[in-house]
C-alpha atoms as a PDB file:
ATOM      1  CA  UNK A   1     -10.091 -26.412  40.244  1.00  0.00           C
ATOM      2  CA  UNK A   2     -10.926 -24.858  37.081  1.00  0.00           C
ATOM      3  CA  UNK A   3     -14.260 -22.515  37.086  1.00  0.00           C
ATOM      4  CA  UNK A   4     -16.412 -22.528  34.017  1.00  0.00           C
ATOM      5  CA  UNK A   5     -19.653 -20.321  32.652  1.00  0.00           C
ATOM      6  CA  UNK A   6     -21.904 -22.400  30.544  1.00  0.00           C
ATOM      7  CA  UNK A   7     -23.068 -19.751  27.886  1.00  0.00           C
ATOM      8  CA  UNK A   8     -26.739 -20.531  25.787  1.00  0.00           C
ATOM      9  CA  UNK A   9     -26.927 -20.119  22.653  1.00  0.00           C
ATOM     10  CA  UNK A  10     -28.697 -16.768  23.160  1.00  0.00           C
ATOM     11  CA  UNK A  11     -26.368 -15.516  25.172  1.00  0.00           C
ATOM     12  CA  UNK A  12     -23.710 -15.172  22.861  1.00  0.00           C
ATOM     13  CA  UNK A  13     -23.218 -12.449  20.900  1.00  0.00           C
ATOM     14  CA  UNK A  14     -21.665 -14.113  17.952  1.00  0.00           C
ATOM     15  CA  UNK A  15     -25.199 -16.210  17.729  1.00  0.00           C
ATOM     16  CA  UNK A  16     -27.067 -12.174  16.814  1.00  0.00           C
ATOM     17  CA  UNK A  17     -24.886 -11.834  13.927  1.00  0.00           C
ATOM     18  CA  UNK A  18     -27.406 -14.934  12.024  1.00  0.00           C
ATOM     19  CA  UNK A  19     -29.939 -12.748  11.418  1.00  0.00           C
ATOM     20  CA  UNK A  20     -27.735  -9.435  10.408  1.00  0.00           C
ATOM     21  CA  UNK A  21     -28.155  -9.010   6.695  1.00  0.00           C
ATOM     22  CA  UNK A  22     -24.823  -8.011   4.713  1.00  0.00           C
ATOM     23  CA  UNK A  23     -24.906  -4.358   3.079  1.00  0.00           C
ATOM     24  CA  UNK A  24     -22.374  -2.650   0.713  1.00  0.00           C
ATOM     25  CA  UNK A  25     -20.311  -0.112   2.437  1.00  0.00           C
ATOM     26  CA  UNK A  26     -21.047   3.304   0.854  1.00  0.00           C
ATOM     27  CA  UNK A  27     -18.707   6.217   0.464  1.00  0.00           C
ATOM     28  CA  UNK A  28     -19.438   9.545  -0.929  1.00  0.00           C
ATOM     29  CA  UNK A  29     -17.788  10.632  -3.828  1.00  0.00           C
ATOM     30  CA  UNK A  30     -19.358  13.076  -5.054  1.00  0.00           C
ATOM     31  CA  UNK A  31     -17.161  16.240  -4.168  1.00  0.00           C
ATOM     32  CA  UNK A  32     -14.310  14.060  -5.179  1.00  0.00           C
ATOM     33  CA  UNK A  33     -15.508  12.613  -8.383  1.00  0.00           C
ATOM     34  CA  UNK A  34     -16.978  16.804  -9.186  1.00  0.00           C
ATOM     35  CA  UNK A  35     -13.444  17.811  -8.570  1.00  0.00           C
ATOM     36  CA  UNK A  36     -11.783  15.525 -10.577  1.00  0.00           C
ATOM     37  CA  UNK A  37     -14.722  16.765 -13.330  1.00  0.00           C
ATOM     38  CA  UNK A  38     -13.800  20.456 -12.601  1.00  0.00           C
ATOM     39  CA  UNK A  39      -9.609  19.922 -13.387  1.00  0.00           C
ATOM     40  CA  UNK A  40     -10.726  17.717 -16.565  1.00  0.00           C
ATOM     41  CA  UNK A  41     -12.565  20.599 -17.519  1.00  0.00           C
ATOM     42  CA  UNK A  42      -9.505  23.096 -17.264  1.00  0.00           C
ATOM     43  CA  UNK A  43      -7.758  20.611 -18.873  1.00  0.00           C
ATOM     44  CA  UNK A  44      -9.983  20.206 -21.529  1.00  0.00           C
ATOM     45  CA  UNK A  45     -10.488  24.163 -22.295  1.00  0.00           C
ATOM     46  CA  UNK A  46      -7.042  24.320 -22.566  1.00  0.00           C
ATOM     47  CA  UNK A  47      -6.462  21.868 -25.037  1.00  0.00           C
ATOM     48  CA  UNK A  48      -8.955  23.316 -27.362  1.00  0.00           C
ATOM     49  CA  UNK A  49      -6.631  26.668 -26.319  1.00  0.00           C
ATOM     50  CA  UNK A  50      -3.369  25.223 -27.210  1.00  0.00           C
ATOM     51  CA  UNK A  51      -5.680  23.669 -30.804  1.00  0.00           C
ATOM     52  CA  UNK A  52      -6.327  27.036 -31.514  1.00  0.00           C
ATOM     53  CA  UNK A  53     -10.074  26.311 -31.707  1.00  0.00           C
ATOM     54  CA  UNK A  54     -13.253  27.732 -30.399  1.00  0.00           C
ATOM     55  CA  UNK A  55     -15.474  26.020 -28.237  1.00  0.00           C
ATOM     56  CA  UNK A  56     -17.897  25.740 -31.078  1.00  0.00           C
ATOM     57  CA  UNK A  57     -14.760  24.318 -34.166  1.00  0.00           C
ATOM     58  CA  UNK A  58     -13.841  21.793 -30.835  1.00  0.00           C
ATOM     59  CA  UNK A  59     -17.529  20.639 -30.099  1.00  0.00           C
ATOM     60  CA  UNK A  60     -17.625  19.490 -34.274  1.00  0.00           C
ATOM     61  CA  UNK A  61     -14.108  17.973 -34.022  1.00  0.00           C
ATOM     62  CA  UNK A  62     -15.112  15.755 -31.538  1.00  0.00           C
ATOM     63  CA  UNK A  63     -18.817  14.953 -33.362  1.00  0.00           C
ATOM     64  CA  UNK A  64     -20.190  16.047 -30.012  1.00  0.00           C
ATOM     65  CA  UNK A  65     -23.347  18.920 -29.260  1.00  0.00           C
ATOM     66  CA  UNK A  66     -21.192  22.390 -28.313  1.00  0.00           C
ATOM     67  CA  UNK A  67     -23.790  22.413 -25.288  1.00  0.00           C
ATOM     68  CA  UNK A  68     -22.041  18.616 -24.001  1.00  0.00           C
ATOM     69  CA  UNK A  69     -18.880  20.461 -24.551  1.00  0.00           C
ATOM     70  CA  UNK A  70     -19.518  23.217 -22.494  1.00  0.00           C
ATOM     71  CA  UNK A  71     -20.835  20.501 -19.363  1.00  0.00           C
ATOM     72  CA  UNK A  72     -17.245  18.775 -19.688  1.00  0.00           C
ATOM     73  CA  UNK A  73     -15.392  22.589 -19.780  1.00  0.00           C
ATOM     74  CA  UNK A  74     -17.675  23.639 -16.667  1.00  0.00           C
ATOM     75  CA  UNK A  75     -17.018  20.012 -15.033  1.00  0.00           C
ATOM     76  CA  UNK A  76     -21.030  19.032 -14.917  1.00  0.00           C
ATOM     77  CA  UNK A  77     -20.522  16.657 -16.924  1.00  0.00           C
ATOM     78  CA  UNK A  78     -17.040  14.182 -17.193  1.00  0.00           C
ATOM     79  CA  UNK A  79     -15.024  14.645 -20.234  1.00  0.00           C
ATOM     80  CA  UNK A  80     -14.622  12.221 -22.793  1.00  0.00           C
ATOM     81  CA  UNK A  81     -11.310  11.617 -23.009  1.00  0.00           C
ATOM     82  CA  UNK A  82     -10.970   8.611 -25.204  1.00  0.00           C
ATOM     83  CA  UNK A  83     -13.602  10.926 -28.128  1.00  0.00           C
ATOM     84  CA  UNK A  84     -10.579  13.473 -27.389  1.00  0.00           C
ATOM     85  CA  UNK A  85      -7.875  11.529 -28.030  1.00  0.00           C
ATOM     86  CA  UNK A  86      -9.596   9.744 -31.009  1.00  0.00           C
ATOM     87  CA  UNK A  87      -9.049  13.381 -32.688  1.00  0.00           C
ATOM     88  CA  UNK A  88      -5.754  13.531 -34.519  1.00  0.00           C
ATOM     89  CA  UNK A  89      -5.743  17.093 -34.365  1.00  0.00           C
ATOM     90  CA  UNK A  90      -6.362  17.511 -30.282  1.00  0.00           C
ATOM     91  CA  UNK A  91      -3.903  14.416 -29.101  1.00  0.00           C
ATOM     92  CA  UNK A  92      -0.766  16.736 -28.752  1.00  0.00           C
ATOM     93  CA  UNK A  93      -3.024  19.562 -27.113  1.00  0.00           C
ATOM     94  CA  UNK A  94      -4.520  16.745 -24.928  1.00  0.00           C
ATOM     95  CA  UNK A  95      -0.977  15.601 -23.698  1.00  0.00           C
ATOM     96  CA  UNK A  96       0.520  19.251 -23.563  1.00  0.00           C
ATOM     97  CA  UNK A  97      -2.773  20.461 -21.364  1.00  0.00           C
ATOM     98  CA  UNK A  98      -2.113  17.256 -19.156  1.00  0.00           C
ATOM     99  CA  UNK A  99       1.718  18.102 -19.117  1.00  0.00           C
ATOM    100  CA  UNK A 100       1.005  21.621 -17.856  1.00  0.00           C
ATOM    101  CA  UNK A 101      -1.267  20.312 -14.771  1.00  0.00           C
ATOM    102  CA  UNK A 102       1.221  17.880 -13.329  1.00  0.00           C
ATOM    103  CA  UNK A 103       3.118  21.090 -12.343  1.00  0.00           C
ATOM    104  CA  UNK A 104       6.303  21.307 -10.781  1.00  0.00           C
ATOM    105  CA  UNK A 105       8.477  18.546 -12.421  1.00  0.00           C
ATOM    106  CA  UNK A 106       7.031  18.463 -15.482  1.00  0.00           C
ATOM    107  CA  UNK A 107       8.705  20.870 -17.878  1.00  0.00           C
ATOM    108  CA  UNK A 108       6.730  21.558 -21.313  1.00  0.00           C
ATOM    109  CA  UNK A 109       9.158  22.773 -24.209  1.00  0.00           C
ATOM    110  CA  UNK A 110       8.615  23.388 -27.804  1.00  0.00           C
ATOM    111  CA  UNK A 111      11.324  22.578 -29.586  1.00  0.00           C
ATOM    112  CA  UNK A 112      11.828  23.357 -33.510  1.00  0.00           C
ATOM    113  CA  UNK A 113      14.088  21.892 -35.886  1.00  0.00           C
ATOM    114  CA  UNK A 114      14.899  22.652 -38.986  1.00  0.00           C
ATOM    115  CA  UNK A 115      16.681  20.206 -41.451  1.00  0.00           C
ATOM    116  CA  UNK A 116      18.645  21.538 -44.320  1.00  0.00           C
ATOM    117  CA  UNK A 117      18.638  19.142 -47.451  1.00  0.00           C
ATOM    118  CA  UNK A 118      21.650  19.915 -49.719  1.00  0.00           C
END
């Protein structure tokens, strides 16, 4: 003999989920997103280091307000990096900077060469 539960419509739990309306899951980013700001910033600084320019000669290489400059340094506001690397003159500082972060692994060297035309 085989038992059996009839089961309204009410009862069923699946039947509540009708009238649930879906919402985006949110996650919080912020301290994430404000550190990744922060290492851009040390980043940046040091490519204007390695340049050999002030914060002020950087802020009019990149066409940019020296006080916007100092938010992407400080990591308040996120660095441009595309305005950066449109800059002939910061690209290599750019890479070397980024070079110098990645840490163990990564070995920066400055090789010269010198070619002798006879």
């Amino acid at each position: 003999m085989r038992n059996s539960i009839a089961l309204s419509p009410e009862s069923c739990p699946l039947s509540r989920l009708e009238n649930v309306q879906p919402t985006m899951a949110k996650a919080s980013l912020n301290k994430i997103e404000q550190a990744g700001r922060q290492t851009l910033g040390r980043v940046v600084r040091r490519c204007f280091e390695i340049a050999g320019l002030s914060q002020k000669e950087a802020a009019a290489r990149v066409n940019r307000d020296q006080a916007q400059v100092a938010r992407w340094i400080s990591g308040d506001e996120r660095a441009q990096v595309d305005t950066l690397l449109a800059v002939d003159a910061l690209r290599q500082p750019l890479l070397l900077a980024l070079a110098e972060l990645a840490g163990d692994g990564v070995a920066v060297q400055t090789t010269i060469t010198v070619r002798r035309t006879v």
